[in-house]
Protein backbone atom coordinates (compact mmCIF):
# COMPACT_ATOMS: atom_id res chain seq x y z
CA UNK A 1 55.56 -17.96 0.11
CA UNK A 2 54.03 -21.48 -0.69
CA UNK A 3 52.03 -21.43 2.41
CA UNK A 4 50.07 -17.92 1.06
CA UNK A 5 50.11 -18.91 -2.50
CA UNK A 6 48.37 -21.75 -1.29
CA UNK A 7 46.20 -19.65 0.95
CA UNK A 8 44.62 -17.04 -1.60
CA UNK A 9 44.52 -20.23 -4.06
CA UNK A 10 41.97 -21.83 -1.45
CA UNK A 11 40.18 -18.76 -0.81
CA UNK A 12 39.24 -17.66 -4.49
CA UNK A 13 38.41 -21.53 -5.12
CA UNK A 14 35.66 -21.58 -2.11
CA UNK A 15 34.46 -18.10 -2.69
CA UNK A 16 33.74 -19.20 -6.67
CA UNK A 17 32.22 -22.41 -5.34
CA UNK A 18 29.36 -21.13 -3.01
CA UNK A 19 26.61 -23.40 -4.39
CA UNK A 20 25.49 -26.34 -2.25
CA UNK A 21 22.06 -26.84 -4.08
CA UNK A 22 20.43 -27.19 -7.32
CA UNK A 23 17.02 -26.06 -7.93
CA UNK A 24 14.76 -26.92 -11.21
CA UNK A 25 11.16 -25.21 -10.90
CA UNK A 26 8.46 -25.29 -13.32
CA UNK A 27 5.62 -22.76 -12.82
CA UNK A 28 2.11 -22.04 -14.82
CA UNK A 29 0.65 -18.62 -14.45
CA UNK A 30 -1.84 -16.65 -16.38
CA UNK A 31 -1.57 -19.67 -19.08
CA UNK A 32 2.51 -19.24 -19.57
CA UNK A 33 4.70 -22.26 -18.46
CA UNK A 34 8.60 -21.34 -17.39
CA UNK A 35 11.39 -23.63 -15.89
CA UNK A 36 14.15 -22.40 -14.14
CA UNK A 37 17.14 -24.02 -13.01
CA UNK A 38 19.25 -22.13 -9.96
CA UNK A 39 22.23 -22.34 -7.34
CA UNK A 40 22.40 -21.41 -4.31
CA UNK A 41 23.92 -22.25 -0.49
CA UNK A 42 21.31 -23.57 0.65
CA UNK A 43 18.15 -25.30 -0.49
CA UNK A 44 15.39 -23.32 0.30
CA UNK A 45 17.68 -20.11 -1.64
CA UNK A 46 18.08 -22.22 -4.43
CA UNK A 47 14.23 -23.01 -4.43
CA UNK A 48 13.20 -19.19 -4.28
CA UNK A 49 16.14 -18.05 -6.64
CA UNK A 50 14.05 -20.32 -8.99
CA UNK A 51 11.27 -19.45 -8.35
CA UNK A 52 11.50 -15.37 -8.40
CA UNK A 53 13.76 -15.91 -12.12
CA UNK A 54 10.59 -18.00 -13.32
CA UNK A 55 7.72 -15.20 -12.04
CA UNK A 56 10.13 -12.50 -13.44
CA UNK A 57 9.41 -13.92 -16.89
CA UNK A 58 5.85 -14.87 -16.43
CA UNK A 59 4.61 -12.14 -13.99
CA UNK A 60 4.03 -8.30 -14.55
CA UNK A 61 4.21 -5.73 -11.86
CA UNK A 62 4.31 -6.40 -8.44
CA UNK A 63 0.97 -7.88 -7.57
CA UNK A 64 1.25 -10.83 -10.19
CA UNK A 65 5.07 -11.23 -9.25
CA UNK A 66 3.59 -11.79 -5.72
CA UNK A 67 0.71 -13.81 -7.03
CA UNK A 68 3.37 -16.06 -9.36
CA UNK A 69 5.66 -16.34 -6.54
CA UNK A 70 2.75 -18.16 -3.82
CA UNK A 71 1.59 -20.51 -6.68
CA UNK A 72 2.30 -23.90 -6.54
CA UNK A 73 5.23 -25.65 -8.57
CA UNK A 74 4.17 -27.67 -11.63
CA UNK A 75 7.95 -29.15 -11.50
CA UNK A 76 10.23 -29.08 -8.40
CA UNK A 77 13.71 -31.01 -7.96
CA UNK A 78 16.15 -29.96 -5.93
CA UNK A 79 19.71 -31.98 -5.38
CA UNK A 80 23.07 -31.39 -3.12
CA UNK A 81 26.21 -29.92 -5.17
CA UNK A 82 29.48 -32.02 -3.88
């Protein structure tokens, strides 16, 4: 009984904690500045998750969201959860 409570405890705790990065990006488009700050597994998710939540403010339609999302960063720092 100890051994399963135990078990599912881990399991919820690890699926919860699934983050391994921290991403800040700062983007200009079309004059607007945004910063975004996301989670993810790995780094290069974290950077994009960033990135696409920052273009979905700045950009409209598809063509600028693709536009926004090949610019360069005005701000990027990314650091390893524990």
């Amino acid at each position: 009984m100890t051994g399963s409570l135990l078990f599912v405890a881990l399991t919820i705790y690890r699926s919860l904690h699934v983050a391994g990065y921290r991403c800040s990006v700062c983007l200009d488009f079309r004059g607007a500045q945004v910063c975004r700050t996301v989670e993810g597994p790995t780094e290069p998710e974290a950077r994009m998750g960033a990135t696409t939540n920052a273009c979905a403010y700045l950009a409209e339609g598809v063509t600028d969201r693709m536009a926004c999302e090949r610019s360069s960063p005005t701000k990027l720092d990314c650091t390893a959860l524990n």
